[in-house]
C-alpha atoms as a PDB file:
ATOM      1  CA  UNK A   1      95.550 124.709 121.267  1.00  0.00           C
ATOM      2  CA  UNK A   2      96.207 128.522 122.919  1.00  0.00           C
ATOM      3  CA  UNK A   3      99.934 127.893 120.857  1.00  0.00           C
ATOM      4  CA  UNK A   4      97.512 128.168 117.112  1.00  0.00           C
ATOM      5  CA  UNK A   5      97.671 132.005 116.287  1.00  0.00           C
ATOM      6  CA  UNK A   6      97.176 133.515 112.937  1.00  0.00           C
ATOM      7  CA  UNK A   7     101.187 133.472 111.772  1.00  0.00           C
ATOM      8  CA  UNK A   8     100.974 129.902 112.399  1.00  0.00           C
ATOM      9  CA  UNK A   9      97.947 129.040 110.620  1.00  0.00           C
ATOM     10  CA  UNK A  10      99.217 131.124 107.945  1.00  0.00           C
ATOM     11  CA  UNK A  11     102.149 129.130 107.038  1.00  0.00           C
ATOM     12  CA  UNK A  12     100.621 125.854 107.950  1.00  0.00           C
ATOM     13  CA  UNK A  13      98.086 127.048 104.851  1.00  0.00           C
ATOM     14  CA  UNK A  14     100.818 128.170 102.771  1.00  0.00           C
ATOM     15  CA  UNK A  15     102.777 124.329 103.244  1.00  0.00           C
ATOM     16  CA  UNK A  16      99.661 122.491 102.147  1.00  0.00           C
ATOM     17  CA  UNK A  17      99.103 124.241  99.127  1.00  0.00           C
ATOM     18  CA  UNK A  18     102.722 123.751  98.628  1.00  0.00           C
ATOM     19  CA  UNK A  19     102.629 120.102  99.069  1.00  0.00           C
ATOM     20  CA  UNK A  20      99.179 120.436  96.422  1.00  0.00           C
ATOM     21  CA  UNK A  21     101.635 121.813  94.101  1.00  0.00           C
ATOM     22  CA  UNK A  22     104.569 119.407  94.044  1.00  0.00           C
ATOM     23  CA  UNK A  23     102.978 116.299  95.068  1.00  0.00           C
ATOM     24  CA  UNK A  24     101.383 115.605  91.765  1.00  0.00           C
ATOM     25  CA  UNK A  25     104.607 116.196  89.800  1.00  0.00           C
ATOM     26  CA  UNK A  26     105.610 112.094  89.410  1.00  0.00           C
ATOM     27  CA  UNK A  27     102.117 110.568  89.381  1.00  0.00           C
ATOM     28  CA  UNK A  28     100.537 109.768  86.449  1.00  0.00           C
ATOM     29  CA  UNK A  29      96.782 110.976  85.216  1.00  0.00           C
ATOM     30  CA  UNK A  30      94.574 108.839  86.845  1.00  0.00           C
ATOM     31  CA  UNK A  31      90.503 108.808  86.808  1.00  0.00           C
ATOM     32  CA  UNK A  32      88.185 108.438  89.959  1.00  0.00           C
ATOM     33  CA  UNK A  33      88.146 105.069  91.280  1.00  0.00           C
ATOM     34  CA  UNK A  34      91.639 104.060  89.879  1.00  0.00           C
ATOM     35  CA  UNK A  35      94.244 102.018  91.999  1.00  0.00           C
ATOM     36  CA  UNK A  36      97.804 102.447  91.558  1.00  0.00           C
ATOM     37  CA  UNK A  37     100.519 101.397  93.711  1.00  0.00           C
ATOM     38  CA  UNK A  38     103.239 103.140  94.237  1.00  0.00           C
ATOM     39  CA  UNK A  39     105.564 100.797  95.874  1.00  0.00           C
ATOM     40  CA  UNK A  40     104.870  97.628  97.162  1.00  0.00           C
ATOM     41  CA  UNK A  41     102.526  97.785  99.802  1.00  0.00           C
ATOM     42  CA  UNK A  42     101.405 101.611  98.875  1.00  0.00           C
ATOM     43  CA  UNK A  43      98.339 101.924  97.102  1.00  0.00           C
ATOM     44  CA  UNK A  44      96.932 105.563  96.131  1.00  0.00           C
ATOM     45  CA  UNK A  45      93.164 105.331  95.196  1.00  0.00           C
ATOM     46  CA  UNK A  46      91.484 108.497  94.060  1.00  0.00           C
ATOM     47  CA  UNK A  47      88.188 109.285  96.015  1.00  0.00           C
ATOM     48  CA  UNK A  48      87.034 112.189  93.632  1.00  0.00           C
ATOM     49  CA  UNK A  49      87.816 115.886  91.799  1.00  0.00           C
ATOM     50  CA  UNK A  50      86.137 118.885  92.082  1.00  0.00           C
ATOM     51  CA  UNK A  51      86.780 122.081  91.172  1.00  0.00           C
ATOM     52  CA  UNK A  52      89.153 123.972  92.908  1.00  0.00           C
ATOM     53  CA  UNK A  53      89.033 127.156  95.350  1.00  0.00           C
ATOM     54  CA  UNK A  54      92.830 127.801  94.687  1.00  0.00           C
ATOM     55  CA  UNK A  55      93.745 130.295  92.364  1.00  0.00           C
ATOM     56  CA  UNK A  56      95.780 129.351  89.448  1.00  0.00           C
ATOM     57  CA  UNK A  57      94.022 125.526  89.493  1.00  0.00           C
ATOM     58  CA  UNK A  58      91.146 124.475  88.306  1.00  0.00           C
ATOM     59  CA  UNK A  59      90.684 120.886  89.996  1.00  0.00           C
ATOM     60  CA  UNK A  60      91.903 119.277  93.229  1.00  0.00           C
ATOM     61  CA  UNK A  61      91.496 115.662  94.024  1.00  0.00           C
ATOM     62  CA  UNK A  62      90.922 113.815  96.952  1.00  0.00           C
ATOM     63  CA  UNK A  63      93.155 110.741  97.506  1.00  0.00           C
ATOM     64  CA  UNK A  64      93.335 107.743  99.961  1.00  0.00           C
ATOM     65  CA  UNK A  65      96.838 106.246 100.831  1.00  0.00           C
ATOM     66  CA  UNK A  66      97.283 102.899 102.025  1.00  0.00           C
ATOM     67  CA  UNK A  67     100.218 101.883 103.727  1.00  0.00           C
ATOM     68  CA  UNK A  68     100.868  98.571 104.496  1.00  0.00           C
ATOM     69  CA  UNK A  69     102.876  97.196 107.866  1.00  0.00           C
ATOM     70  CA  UNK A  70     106.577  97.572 107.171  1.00  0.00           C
ATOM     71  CA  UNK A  71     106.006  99.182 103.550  1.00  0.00           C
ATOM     72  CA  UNK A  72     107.339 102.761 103.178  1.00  0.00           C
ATOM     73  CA  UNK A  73     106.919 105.094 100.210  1.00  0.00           C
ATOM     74  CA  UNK A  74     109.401 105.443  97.219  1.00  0.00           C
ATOM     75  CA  UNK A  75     112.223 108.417  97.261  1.00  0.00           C
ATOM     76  CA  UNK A  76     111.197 111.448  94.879  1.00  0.00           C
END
């Protein structure tokens, strides 16, 4: 834990909001409560949207991957 300092926490910040940004680019609008699998054995179900405290977006949405044992998830 003595290894976290302020540089590091800094760019671990700046790679989620990354993956925020580019994670959403090949998955289709979906409402809260909606299922969709992604591959077989990978199901995304959306948990709920609020509004966001990132600049430049106004929602975010919390999501629940399942994986099952053996599946992977698709190539982007």
């Amino acid at each position: 834990m003595e290894d976290i300092d302020r540089r590091s926490t800094f760019v671990l910040g700046l790679a989620a909001a990354s993956a925020l940004v580019f994670a959403g680019a090949g998955v289709a609008e979906a409402s809260v409560g909606d299922e969709t699998e992604l591959a077989k054995g990978v199901k995304v179900k959306i948990l709920g949207e609020g509004p966001a405290m990132i600049p430049g977006f106004k929602k975010v949405q919390l999501k629940d991957v399942t994986y099952q044992p053996g599946s992977s998830s698709p190539e982007m």
